[in-house]
C-alpha atoms as a PDB file:
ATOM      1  CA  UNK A   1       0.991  -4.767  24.541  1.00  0.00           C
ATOM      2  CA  UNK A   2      -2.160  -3.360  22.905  1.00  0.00           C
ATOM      3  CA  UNK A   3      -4.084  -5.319  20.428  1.00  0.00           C
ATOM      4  CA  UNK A   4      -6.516  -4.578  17.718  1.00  0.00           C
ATOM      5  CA  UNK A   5     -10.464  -5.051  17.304  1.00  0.00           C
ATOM      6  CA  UNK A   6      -9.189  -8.818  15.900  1.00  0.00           C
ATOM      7  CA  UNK A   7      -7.305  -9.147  19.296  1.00  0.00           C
ATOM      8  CA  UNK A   8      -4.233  -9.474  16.898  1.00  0.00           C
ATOM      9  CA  UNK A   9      -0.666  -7.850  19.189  1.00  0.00           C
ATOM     10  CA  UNK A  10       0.441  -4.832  17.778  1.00  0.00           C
ATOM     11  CA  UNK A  11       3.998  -2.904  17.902  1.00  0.00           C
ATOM     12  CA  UNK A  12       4.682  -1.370  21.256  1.00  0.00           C
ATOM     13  CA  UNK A  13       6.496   1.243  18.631  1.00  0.00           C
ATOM     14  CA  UNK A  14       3.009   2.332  16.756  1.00  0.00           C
ATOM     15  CA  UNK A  15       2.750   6.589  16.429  1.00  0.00           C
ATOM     16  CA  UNK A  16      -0.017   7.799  18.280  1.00  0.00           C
ATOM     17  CA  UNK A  17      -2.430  10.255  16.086  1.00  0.00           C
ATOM     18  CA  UNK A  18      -2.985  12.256  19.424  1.00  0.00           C
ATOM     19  CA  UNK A  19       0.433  12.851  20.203  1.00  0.00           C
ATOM     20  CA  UNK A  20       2.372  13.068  16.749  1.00  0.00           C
ATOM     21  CA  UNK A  21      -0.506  14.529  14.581  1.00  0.00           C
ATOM     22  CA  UNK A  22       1.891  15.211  12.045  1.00  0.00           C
ATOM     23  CA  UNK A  23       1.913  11.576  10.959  1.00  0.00           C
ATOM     24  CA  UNK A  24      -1.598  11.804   9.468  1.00  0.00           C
ATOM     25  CA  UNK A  25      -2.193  15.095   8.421  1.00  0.00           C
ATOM     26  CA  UNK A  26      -4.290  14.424   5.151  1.00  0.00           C
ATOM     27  CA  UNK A  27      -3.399  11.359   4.748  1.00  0.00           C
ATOM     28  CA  UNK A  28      -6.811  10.106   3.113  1.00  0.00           C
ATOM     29  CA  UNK A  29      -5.480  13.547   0.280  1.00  0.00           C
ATOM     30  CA  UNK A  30      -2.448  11.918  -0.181  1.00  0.00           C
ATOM     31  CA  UNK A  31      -3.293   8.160  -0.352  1.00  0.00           C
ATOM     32  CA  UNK A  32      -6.418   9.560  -2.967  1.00  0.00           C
ATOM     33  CA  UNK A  33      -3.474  11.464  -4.828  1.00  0.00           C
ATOM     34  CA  UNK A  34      -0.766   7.929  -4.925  1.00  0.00           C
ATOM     35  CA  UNK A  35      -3.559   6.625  -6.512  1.00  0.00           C
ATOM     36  CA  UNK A  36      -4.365   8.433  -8.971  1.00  0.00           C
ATOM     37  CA  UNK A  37      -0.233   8.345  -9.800  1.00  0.00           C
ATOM     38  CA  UNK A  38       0.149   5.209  -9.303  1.00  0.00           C
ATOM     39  CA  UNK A  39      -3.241   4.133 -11.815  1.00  0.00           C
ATOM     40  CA  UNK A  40      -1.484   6.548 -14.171  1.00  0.00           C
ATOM     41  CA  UNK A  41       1.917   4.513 -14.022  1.00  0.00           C
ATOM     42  CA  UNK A  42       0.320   1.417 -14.025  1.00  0.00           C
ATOM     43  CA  UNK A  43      -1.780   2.317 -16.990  1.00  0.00           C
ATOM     44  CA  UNK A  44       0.701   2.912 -18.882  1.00  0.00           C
ATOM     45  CA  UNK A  45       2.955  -0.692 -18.213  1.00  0.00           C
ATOM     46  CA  UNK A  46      -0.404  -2.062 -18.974  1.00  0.00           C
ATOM     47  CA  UNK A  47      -0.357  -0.308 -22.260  1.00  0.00           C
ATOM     48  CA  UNK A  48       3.105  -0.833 -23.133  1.00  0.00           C
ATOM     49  CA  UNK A  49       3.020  -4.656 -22.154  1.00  0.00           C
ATOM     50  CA  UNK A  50      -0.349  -5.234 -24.356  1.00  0.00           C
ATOM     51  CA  UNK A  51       1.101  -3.592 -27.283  1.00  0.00           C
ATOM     52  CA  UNK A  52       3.820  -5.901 -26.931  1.00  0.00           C
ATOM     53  CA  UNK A  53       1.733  -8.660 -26.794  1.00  0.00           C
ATOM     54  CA  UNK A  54      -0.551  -7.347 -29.732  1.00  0.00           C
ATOM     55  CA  UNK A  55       2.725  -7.436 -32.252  1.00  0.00           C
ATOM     56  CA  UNK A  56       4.332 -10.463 -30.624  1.00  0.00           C
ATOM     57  CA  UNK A  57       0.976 -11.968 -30.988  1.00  0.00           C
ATOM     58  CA  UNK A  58       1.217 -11.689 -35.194  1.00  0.00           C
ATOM     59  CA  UNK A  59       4.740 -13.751 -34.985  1.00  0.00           C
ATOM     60  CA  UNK A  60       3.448 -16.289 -32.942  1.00  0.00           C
ATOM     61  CA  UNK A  61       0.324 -17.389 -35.155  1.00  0.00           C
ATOM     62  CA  UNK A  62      -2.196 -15.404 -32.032  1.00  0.00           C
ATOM     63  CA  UNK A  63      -0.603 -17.641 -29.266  1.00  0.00           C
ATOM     64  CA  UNK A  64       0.611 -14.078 -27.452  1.00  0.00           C
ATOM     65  CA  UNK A  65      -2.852 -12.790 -27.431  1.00  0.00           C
ATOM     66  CA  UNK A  66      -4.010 -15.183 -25.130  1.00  0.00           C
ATOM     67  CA  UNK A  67      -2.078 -13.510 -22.328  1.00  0.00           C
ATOM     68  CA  UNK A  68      -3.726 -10.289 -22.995  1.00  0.00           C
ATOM     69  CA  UNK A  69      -6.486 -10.923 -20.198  1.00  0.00           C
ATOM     70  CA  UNK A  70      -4.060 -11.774 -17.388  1.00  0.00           C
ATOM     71  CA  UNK A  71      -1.696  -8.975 -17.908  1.00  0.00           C
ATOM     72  CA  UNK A  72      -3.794  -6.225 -16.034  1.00  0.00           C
ATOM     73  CA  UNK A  73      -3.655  -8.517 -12.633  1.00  0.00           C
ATOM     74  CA  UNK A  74      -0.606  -9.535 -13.268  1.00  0.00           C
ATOM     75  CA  UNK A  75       0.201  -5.861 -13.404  1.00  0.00           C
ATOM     76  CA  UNK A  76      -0.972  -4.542 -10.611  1.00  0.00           C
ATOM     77  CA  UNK A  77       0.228  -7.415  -7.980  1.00  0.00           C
ATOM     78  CA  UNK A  78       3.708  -6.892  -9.809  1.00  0.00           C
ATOM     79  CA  UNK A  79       4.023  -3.125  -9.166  1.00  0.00           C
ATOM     80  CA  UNK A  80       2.553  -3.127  -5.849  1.00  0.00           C
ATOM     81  CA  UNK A  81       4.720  -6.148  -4.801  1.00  0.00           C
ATOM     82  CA  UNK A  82       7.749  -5.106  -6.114  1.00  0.00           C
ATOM     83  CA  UNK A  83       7.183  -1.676  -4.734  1.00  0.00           C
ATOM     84  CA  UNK A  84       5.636  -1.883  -1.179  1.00  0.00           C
ATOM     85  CA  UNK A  85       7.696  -4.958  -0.565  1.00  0.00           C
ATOM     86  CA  UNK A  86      11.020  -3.191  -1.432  1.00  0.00           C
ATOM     87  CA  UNK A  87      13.083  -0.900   1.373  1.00  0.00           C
ATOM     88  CA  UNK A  88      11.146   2.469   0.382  1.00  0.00           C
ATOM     89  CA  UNK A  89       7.856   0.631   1.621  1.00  0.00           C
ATOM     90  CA  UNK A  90       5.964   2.910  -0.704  1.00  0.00           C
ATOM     91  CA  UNK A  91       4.927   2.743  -4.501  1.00  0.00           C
ATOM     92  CA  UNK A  92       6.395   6.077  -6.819  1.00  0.00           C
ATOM     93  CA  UNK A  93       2.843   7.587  -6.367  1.00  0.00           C
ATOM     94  CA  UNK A  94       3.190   7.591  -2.633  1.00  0.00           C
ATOM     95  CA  UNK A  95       6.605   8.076  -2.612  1.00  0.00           C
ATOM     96  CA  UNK A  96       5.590  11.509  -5.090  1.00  0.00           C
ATOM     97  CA  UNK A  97       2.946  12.134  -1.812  1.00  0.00           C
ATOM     98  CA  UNK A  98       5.185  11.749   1.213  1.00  0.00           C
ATOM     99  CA  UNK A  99       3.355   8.611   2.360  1.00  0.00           C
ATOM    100  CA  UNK A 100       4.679   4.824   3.795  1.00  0.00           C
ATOM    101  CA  UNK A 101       3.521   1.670   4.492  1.00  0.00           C
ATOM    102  CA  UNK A 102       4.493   0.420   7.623  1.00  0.00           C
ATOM    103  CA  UNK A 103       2.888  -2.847   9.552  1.00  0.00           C
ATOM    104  CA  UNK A 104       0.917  -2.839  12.502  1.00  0.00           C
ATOM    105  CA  UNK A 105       1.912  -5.861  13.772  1.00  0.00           C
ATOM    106  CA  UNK A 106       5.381  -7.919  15.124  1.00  0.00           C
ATOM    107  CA  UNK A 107       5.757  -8.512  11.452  1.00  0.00           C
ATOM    108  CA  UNK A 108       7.688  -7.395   8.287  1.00  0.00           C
ATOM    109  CA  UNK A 109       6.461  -5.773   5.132  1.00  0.00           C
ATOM    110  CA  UNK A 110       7.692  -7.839   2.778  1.00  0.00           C
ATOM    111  CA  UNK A 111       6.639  -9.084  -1.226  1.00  0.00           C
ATOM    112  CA  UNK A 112       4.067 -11.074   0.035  1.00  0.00           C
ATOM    113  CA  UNK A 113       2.698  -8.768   2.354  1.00  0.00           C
ATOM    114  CA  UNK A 114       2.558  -6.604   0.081  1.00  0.00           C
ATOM    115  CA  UNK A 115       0.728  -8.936  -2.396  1.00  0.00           C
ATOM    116  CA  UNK A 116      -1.718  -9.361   0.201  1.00  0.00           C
ATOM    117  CA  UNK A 117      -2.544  -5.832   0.830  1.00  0.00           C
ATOM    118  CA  UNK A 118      -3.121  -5.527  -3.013  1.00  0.00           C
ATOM    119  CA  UNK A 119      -5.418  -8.363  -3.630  1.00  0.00           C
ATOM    120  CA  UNK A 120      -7.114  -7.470  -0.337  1.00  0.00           C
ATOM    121  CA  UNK A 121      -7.652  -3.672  -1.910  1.00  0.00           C
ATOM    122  CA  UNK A 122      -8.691  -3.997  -5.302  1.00  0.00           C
ATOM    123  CA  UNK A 123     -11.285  -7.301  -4.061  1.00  0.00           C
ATOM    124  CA  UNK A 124     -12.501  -4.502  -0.960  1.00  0.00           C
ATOM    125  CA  UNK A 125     -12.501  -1.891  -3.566  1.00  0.00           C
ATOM    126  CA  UNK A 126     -14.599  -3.686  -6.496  1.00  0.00           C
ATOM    127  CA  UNK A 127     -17.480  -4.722  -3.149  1.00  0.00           C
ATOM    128  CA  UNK A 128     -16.856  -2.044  -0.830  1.00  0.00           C
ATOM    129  CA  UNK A 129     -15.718   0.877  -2.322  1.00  0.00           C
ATOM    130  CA  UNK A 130     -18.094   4.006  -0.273  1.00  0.00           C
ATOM    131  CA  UNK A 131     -17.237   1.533   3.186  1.00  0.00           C
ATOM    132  CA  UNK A 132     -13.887   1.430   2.393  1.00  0.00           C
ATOM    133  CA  UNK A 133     -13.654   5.143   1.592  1.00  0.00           C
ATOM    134  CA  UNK A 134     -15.787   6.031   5.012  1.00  0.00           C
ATOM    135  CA  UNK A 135     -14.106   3.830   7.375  1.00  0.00           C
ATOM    136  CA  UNK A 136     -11.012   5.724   7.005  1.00  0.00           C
ATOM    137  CA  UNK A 137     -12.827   8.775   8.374  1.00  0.00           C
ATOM    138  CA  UNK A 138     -13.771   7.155  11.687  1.00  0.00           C
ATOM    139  CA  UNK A 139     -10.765   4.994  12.415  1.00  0.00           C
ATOM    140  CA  UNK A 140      -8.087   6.646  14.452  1.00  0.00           C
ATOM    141  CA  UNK A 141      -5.178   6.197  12.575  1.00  0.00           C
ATOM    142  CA  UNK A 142      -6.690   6.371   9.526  1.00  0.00           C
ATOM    143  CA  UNK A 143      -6.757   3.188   8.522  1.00  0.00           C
ATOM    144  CA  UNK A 144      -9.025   1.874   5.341  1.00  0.00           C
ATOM    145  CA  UNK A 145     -10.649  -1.346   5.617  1.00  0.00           C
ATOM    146  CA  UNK A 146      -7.768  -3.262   3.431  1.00  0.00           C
ATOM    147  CA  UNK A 147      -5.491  -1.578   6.303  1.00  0.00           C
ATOM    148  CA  UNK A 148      -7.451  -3.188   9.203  1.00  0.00           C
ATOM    149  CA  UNK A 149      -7.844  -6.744   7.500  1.00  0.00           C
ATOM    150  CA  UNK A 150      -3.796  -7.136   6.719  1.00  0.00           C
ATOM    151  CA  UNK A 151      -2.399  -5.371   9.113  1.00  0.00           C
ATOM    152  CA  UNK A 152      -1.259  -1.997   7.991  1.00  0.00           C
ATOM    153  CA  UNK A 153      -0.831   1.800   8.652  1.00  0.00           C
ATOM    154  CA  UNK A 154      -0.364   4.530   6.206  1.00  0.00           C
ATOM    155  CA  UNK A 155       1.858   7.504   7.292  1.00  0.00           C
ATOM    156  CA  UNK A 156       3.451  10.872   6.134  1.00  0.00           C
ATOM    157  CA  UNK A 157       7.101   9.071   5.428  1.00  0.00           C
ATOM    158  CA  UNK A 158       9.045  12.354   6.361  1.00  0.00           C
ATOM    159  CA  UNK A 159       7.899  12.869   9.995  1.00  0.00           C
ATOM    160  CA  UNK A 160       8.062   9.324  10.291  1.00  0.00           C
ATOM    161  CA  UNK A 161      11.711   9.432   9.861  1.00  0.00           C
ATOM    162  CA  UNK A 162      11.770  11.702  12.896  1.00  0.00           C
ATOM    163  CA  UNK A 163       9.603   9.380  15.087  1.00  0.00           C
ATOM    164  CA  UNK A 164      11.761   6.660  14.797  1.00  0.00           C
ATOM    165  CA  UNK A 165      14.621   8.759  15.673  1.00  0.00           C
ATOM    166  CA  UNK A 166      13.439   9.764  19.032  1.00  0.00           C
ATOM    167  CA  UNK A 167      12.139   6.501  19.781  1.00  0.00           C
ATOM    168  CA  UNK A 168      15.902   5.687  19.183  1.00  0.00           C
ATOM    169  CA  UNK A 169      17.146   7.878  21.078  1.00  0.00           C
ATOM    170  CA  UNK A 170      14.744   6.409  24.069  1.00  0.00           C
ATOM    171  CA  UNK A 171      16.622   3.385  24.161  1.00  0.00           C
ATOM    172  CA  UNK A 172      13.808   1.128  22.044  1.00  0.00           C
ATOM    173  CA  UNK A 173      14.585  -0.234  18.404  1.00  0.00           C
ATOM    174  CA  UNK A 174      11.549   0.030  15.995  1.00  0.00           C
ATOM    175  CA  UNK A 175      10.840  -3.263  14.280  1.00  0.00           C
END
């Protein structure tokens, strides 16, 4: 079983960029795009949720206010949680780009996984943000540095789909 740089196991079942390509052509373009769709989204909950709290805030003598600062975090753990822990593996921008999340390791991607990855990003992101960006050029799967550190891989969701079918039809079940 190969491991990582960490000497963590990873899945026997892990595409190889060499021989299905298709898995990560522009990937780094389509994880840039989710972004962006996925800022937009969350931009928007954010707006909706502190206008909510600005009115509420005039019934409850200024009480509601004091949740303003915590909504933005609260936010973006929320929609990342609820979306890369759910089935589709894959937040509405990425699902908009073709893209999944899929663990690199003999675990599952669940809610708190997928908390992880988030807090991981956005702390990697406000320290590291040309590293992050750059490190994804040079690693062979693609990977960003909040990939590496939790465990992930980011892939084009449609050939996927196909992968796992043939290594079905081999005999193996993908975990």
């Amino acid at each position: 079983m190969a491991t990582d740089f960490l000497g963590r196991m990873l899945r026997d079942d892990l595409p190889n960029p060499n021989s299905s390509p298709e898995l990560f052509d522009g990937i780094l373009t389509r994880r840039a795009v989710a972004f962006v769709i996925d800022c937009v989204i969350m931009g928007a909950a954010i707006l909706l949720v502190t206008l909510v709290a600005g009115i509420l805030g005039f019934f409850t003598f200024g009480l509601t206010w004091l949740s303003i600062p915590v909504i933005v975090p609260v936010t973006f753990v929320a929609y990342y949680a609820v979306t890369l822990g759910s089935p589709a593996r894959a937040t509405l921008g990425m699902r908009a780009t073709d893209i999944v999340l899929t663990p690199t390791r003999e675990t599952t991607l669940d809610g708190w996984m997928a908390m992880i990855h988030v807090v991981v990003f956005w702390i990697s992101c406000s320290l590291l943000t040309p590293f992050i960006i750059l490190i994804g050029l040079f690693t062979p799967r693609r990977q960003l540095l909040h990939d590496v550190i939790v465990g992930t891989l980011m892939v084009r969701r449609s050939p996927m789909v196909r992968h796992w079918q043939a290594y079905a039809r081999s005999g193996n079940v993908p975990g």
